[in-house]
PDB file of N, CA and C in Angstrom:
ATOM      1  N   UNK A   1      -1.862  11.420 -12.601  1.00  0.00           N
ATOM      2  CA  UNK A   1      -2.448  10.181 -12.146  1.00  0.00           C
ATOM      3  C   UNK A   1      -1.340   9.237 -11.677  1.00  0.00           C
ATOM      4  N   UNK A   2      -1.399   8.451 -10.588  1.00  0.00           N
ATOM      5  CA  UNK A   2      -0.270   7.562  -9.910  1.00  0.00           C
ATOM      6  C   UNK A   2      -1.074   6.049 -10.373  1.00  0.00           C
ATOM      7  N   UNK A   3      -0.053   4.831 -10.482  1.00  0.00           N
ATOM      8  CA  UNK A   3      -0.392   3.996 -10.674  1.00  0.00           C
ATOM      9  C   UNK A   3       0.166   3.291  -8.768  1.00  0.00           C
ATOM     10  N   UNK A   4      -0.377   1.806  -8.822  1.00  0.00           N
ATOM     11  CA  UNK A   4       0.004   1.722  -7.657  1.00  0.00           C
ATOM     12  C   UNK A   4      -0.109  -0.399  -7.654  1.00  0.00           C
ATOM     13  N   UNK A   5       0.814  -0.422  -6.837  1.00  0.00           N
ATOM     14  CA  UNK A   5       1.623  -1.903  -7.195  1.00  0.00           C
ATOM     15  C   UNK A   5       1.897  -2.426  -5.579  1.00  0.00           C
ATOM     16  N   UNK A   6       1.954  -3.677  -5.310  1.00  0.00           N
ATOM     17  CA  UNK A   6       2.019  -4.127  -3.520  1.00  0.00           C
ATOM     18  C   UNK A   6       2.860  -5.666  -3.472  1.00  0.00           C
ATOM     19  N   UNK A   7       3.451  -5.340  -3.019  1.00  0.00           N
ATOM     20  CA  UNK A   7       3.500  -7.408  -2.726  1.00  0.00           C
ATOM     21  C   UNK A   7       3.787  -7.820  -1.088  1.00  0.00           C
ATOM     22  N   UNK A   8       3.656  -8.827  -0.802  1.00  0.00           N
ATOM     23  CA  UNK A   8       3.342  -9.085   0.512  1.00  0.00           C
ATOM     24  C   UNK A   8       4.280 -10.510   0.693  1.00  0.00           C
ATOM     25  N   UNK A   9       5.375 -10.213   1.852  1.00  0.00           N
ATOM     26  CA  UNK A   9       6.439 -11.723   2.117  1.00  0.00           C
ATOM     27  C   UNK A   9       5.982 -11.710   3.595  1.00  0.00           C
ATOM     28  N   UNK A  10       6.432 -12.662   3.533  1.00  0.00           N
ATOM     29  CA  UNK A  10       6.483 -13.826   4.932  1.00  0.00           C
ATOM     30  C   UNK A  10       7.433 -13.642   5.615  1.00  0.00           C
ATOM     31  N   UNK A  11       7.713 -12.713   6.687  1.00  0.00           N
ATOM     32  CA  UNK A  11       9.498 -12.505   7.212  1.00  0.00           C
ATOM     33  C   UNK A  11       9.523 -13.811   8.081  1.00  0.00           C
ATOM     34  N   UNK A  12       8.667 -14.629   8.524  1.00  0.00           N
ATOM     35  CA  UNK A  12       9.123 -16.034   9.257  1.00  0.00           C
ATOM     36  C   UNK A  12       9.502 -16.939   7.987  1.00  0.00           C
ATOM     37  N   UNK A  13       8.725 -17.177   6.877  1.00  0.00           N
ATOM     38  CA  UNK A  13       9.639 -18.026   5.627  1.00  0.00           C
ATOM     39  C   UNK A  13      10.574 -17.508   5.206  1.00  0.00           C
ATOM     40  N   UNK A  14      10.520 -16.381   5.431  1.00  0.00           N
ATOM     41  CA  UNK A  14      11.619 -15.539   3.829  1.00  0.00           C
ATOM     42  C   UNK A  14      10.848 -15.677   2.338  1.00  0.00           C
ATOM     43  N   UNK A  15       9.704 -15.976   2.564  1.00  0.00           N
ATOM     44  CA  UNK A  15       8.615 -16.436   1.303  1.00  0.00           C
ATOM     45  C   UNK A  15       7.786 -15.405   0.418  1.00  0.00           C
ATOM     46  N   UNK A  16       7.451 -15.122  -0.774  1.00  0.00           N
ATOM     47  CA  UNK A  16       6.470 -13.965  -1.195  1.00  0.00           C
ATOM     48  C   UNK A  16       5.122 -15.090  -0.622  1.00  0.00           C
ATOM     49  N   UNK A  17       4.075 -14.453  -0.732  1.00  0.00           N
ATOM     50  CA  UNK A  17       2.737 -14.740  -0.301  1.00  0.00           C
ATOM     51  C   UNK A  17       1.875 -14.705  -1.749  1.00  0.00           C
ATOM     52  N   UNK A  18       1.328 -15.844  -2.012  1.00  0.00           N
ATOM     53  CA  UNK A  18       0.420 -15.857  -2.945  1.00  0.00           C
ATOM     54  C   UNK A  18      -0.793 -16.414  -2.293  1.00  0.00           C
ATOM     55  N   UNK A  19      -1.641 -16.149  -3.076  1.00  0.00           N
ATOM     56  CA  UNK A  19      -3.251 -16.083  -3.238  1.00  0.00           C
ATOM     57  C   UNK A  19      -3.735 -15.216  -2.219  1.00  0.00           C
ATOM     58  N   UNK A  20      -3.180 -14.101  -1.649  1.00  0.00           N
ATOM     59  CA  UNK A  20      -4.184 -13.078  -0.820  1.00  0.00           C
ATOM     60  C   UNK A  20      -5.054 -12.156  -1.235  1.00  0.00           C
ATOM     61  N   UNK A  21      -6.072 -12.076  -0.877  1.00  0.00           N
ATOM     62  CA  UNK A  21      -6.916 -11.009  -1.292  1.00  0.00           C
ATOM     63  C   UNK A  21      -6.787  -9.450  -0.760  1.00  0.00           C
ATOM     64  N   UNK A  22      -6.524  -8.729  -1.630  1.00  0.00           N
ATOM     65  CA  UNK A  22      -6.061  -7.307  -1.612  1.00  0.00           C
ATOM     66  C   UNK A  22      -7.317  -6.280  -2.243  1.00  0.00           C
ATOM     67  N   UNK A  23      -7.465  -5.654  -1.461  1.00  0.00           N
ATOM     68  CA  UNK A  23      -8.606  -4.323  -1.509  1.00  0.00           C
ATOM     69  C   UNK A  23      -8.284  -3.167  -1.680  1.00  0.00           C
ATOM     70  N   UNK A  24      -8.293  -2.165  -2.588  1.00  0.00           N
ATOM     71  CA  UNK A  24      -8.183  -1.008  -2.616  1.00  0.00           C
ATOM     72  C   UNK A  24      -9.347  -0.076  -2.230  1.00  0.00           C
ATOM     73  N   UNK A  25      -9.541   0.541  -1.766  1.00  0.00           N
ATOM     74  CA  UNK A  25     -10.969   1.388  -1.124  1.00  0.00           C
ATOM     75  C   UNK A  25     -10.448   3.050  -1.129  1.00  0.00           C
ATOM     76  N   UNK A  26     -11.590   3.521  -2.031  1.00  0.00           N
ATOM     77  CA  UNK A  26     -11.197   5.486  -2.031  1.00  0.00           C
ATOM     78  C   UNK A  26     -12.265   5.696  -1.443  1.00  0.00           C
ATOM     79  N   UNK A  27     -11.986   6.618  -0.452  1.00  0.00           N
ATOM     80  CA  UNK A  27     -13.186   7.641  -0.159  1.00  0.00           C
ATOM     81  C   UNK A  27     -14.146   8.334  -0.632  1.00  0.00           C
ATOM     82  N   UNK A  28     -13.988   8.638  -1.549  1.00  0.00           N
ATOM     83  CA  UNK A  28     -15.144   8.561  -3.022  1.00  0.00           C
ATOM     84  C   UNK A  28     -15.422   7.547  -3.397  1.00  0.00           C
ATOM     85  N   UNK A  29     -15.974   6.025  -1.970  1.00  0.00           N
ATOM     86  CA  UNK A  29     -16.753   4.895  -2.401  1.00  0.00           C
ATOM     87  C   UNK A  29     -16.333   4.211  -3.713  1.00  0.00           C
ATOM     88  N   UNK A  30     -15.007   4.069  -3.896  1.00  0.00           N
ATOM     89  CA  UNK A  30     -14.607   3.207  -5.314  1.00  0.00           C
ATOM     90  C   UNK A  30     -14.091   2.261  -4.801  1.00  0.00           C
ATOM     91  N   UNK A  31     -13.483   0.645  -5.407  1.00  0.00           N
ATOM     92  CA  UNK A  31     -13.151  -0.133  -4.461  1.00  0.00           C
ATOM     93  C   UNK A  31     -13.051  -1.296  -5.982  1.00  0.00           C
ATOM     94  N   UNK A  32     -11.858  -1.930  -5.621  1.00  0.00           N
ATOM     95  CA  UNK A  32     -10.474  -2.464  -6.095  1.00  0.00           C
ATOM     96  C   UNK A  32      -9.908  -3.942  -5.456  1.00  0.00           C
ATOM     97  N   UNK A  33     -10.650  -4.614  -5.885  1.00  0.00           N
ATOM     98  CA  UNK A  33      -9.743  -6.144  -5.910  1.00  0.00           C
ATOM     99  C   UNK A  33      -8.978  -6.930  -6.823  1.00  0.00           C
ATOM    100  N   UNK A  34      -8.217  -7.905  -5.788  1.00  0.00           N
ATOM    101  CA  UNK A  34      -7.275  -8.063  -6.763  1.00  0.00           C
ATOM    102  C   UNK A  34      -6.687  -9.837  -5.729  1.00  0.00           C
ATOM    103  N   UNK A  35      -5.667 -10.272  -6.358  1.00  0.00           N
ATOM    104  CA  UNK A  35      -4.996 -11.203  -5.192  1.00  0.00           C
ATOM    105  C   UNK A  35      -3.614 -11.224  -5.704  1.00  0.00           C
ATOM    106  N   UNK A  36      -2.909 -11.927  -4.961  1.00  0.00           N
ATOM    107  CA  UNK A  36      -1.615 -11.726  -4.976  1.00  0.00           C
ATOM    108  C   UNK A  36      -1.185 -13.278  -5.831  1.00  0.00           C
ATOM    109  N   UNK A  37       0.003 -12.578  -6.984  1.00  0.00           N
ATOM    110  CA  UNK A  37       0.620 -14.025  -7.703  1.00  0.00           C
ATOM    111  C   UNK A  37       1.464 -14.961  -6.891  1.00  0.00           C
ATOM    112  N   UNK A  38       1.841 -15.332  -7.652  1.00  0.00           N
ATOM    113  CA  UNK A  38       2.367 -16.540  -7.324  1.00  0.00           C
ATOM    114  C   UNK A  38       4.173 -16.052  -6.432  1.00  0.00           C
ATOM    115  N   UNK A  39       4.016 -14.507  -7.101  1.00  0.00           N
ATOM    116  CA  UNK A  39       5.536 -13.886  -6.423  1.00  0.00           C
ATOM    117  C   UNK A  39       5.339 -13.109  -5.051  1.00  0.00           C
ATOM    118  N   UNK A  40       3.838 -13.087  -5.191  1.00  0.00           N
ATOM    119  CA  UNK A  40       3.873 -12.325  -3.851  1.00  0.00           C
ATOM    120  C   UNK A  40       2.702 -10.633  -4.161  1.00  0.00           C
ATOM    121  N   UNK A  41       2.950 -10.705  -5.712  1.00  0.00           N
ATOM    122  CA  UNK A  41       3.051  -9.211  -5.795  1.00  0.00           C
ATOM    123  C   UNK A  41       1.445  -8.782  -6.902  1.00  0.00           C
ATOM    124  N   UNK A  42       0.957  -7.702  -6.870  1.00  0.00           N
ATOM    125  CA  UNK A  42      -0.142  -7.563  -7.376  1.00  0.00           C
ATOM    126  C   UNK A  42       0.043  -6.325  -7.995  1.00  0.00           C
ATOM    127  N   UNK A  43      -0.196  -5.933  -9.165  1.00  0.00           N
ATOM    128  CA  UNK A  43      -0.271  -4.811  -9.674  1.00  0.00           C
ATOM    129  C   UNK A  43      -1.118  -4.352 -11.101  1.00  0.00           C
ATOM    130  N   UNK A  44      -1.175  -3.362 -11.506  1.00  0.00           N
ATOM    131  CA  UNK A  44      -2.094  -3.092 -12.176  1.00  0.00           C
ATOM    132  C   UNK A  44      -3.872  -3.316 -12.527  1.00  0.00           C
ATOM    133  N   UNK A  45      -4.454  -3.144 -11.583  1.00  0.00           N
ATOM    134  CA  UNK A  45      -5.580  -3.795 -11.044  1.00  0.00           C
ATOM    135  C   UNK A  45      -6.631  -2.494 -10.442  1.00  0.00           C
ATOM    136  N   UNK A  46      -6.058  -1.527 -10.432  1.00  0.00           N
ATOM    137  CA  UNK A  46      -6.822  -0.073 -10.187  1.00  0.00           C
ATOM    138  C   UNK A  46      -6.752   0.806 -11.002  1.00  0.00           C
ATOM    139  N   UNK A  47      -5.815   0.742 -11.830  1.00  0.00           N
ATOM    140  CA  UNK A  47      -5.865   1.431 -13.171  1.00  0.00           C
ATOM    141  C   UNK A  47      -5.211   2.808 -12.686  1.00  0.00           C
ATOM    142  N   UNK A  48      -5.268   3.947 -12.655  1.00  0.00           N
ATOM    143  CA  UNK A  48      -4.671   4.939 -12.151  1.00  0.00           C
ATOM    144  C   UNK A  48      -5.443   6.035 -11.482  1.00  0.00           C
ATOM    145  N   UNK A  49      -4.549   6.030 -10.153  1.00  0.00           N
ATOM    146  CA  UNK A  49      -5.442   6.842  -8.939  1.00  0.00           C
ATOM    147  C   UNK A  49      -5.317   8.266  -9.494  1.00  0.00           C
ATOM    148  N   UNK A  50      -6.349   8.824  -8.865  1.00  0.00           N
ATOM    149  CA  UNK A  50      -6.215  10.439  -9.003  1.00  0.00           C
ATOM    150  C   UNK A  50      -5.745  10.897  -7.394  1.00  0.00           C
ATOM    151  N   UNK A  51      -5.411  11.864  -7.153  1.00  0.00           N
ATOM    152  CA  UNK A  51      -4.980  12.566  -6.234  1.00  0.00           C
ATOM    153  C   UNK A  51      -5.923  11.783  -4.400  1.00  0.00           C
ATOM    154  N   UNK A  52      -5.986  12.290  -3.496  1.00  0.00           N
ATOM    155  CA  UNK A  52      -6.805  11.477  -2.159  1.00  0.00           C
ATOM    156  C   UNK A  52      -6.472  10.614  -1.481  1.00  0.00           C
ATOM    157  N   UNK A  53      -6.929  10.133  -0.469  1.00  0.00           N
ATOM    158  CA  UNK A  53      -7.052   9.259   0.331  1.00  0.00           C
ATOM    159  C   UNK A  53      -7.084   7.974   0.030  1.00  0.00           C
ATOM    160  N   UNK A  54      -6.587   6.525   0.528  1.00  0.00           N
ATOM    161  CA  UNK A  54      -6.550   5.582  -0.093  1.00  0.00           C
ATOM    162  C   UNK A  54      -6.629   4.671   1.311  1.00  0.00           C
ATOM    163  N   UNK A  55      -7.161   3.331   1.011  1.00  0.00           N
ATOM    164  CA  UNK A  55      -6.762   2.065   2.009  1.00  0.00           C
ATOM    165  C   UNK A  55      -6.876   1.092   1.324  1.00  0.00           C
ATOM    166  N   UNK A  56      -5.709   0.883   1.535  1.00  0.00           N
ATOM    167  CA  UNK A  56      -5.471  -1.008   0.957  1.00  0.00           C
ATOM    168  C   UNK A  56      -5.634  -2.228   2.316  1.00  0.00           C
ATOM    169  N   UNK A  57      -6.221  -3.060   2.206  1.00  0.00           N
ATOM    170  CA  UNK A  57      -6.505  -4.157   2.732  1.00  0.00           C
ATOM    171  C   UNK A  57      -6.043  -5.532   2.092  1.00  0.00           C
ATOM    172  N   UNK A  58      -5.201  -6.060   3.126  1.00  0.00           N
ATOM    173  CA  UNK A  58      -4.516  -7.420   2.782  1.00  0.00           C
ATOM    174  C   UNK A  58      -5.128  -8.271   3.906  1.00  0.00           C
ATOM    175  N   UNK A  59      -5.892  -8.987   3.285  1.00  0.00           N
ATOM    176  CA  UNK A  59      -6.703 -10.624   4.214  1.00  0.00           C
ATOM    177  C   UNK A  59      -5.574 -11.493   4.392  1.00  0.00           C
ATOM    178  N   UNK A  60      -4.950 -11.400   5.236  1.00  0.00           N
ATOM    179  CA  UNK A  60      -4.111 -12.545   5.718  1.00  0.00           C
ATOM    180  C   UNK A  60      -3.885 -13.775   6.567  1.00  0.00           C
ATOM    181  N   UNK A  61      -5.305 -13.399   7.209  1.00  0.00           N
ATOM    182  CA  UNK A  61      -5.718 -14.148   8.902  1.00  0.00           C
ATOM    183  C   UNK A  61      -5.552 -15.542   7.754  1.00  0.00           C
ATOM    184  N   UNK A  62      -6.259 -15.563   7.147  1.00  0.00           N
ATOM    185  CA  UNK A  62      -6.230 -17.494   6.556  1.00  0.00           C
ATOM    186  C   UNK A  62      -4.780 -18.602   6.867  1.00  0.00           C
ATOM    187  N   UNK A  63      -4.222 -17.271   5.416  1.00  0.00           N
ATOM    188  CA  UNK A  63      -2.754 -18.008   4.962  1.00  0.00           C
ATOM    189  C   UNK A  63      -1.668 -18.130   6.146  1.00  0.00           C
ATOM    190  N   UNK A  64      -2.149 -16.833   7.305  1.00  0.00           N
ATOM    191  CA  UNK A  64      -1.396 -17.470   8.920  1.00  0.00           C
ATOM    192  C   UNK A  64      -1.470 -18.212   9.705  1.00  0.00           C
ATOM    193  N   UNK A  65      -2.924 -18.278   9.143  1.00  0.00           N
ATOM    194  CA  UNK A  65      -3.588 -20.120  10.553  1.00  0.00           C
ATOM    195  C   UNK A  65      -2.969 -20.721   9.652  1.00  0.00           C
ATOM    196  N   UNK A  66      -2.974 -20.999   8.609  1.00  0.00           N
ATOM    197  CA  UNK A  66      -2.576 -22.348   7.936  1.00  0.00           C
ATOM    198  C   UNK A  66      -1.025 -22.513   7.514  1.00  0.00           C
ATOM    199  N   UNK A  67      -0.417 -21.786   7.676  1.00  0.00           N
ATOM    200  CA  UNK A  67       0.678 -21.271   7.355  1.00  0.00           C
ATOM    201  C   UNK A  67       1.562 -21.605   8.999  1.00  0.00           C
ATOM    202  N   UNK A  68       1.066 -21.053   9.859  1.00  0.00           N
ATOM    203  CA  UNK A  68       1.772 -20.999  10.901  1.00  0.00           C
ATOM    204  C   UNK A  68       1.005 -21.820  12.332  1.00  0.00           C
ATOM    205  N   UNK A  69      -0.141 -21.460  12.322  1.00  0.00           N
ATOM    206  CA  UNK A  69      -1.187 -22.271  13.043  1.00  0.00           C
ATOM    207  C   UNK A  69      -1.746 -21.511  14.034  1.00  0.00           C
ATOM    208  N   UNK A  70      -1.537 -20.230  13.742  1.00  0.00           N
ATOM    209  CA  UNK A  70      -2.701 -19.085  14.272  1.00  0.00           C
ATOM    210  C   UNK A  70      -1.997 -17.205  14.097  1.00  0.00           C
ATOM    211  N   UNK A  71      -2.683 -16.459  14.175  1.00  0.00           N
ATOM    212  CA  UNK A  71      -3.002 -15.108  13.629  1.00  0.00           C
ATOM    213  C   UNK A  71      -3.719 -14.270  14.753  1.00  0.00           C
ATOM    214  N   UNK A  72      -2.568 -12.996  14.760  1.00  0.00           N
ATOM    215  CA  UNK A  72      -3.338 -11.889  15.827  1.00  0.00           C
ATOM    216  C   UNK A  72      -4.093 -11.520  14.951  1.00  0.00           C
ATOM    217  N   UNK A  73      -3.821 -10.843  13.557  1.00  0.00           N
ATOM    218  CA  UNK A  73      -4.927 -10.058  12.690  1.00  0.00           C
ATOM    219  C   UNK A  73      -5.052 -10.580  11.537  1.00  0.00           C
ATOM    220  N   UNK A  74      -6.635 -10.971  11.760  1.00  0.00           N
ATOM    221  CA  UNK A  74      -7.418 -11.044  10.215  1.00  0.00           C
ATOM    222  C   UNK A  74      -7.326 -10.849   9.000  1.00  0.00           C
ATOM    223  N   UNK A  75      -7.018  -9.035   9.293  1.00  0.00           N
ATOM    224  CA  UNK A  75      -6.661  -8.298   7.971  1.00  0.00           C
ATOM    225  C   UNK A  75      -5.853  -7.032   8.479  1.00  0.00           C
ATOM    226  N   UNK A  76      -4.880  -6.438   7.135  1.00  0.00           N
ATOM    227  CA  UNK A  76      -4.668  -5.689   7.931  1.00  0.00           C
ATOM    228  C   UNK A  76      -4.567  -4.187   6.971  1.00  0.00           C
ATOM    229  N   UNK A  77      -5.438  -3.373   7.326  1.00  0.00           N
ATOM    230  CA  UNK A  77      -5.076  -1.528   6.751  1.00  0.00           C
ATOM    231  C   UNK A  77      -4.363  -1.143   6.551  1.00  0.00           C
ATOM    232  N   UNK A  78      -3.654  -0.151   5.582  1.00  0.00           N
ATOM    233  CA  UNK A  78      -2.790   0.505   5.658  1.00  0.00           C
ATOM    234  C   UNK A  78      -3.630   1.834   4.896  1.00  0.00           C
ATOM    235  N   UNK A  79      -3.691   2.811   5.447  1.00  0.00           N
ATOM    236  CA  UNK A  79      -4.172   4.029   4.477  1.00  0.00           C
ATOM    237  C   UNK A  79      -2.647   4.937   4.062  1.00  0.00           C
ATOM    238  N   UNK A  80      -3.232   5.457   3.287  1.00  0.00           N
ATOM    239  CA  UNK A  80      -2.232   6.118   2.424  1.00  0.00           C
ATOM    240  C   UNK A  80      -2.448   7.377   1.456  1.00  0.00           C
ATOM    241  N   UNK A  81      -1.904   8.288   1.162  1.00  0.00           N
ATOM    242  CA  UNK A  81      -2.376   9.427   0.356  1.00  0.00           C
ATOM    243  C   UNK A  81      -1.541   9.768  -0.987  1.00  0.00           C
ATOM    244  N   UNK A  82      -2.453   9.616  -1.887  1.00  0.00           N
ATOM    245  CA  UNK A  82      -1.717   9.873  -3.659  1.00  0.00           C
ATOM    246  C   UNK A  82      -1.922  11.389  -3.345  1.00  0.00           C
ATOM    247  N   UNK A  83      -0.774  12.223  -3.787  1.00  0.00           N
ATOM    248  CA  UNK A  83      -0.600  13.306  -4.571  1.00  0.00           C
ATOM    249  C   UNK A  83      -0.194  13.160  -5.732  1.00  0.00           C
ATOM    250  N   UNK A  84       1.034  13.766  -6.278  1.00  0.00           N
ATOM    251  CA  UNK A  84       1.527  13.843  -7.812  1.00  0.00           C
ATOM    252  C   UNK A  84       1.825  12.840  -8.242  1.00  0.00           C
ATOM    253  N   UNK A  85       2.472  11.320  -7.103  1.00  0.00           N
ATOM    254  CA  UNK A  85       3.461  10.904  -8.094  1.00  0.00           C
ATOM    255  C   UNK A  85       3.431   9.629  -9.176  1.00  0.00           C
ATOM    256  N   UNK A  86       4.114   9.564  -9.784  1.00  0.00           N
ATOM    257  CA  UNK A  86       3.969   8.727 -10.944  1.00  0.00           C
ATOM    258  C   UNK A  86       3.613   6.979 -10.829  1.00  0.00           C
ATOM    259  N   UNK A  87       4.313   6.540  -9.398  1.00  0.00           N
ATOM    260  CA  UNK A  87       3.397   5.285  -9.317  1.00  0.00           C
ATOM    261  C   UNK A  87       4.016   5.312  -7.663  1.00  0.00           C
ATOM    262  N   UNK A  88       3.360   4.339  -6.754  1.00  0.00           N
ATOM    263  CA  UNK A  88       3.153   3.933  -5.691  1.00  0.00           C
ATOM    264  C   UNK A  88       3.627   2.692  -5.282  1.00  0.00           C
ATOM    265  N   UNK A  89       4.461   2.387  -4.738  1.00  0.00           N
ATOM    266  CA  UNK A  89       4.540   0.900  -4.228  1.00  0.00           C
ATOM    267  C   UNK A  89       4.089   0.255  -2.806  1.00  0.00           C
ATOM    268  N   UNK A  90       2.984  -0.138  -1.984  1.00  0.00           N
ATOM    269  CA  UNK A  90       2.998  -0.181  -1.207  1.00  0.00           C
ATOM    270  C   UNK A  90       3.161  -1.837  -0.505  1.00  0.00           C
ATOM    271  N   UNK A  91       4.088  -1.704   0.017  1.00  0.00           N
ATOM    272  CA  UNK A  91       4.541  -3.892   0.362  1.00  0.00           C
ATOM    273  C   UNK A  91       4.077  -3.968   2.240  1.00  0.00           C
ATOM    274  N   UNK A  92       4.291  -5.101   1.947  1.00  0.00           N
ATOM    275  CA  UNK A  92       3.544  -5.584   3.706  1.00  0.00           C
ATOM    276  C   UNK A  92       4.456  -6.844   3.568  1.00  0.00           C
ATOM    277  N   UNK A  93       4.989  -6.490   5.166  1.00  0.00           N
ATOM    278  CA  UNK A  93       6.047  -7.787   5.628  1.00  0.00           C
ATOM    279  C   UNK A  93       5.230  -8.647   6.751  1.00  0.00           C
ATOM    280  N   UNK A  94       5.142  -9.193   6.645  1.00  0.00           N
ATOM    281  CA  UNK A  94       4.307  -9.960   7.581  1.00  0.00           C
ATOM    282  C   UNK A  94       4.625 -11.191   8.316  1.00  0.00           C
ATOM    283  N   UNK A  95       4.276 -11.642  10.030  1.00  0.00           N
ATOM    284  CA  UNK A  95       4.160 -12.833  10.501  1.00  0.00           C
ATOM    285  C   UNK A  95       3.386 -12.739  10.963  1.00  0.00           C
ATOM    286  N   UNK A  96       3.099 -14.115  12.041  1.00  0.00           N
ATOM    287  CA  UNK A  96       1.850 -14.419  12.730  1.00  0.00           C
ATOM    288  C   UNK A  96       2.099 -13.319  13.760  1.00  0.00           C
ATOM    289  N   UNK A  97       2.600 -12.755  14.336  1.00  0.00           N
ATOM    290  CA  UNK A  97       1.854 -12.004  15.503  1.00  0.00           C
ATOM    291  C   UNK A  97       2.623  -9.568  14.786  1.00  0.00           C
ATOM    292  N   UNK A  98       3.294  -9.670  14.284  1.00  0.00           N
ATOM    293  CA  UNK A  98       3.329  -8.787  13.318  1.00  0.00           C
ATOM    294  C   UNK A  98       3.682  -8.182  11.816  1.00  0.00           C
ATOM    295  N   UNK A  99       3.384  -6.848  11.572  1.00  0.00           N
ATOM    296  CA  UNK A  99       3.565  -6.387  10.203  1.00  0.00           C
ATOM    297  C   UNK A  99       4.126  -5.404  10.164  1.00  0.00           C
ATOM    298  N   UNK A 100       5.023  -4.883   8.983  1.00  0.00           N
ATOM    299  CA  UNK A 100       5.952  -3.702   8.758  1.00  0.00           C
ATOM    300  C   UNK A 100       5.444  -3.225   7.416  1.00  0.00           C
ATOM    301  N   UNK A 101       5.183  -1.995   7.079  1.00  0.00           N
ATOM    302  CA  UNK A 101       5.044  -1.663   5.837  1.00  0.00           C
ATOM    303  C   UNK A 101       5.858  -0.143   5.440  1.00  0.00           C
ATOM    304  N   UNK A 102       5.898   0.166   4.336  1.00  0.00           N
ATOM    305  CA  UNK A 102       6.683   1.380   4.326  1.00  0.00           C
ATOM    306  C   UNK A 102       6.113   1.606   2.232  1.00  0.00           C
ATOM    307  N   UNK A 103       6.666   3.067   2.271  1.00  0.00           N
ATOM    308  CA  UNK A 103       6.437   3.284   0.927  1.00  0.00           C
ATOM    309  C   UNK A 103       7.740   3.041   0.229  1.00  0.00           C
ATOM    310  N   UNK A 104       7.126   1.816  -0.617  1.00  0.00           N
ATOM    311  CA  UNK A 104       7.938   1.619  -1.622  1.00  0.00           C
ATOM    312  C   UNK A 104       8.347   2.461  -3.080  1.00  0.00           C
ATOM    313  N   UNK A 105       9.313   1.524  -4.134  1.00  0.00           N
ATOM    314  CA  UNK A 105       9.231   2.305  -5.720  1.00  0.00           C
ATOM    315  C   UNK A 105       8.730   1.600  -6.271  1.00  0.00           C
TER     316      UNK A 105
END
């Protein structure tokens, strides 16, 4: 079973991002909210994945209008696939017009 952990910065502040709403969604219709602290970062909130398919969703369109004073995307996907390993990190760099993500530890 993998556990799985995210946090989300601001590459125009240099800032972590708090209060976003974060979605976990399995293809076996299970589904996982959560929001982001005060560091940016969210974890333990799905308890531990089994093996499959995964998409996390970070709502960001808000905190960029207000933040910056407008937003190409709303929200944004990232799918992803658990096999064996022991935990998951998945982070999102973000500005108003793009995002970088990669697998974290």
């Amino acid at each position: 079973m993998t556990t799985l952990s995210s946090h989300i910065l601001d590459t125009t502040t240099g800032l972590p991002v708090e209060g976003i709403t974060v979605q976990v969604f399995s293809f076996d219709n299970q589904r996982f909210d959560t929001q982001t602290n005060a560091d940016g970062r969210c974890s333990d909130w799905v308890g531990e994945l089994s093996a499959g398919t995964y998409q996390i969703r970070f709502h960001v369109g808000e905190y960029l209008i207000q933040t910056h004073g407008k937003a190409f995307y709303p929200h944004i996907d990232i799918t992803f696939i658990v096999n064996d390993e022991k935990h998951l990190h998945v982070p999102l760099l973000i500005s108003p017009f793009g995002f970088s993500s990669y697998r974290g530890s």
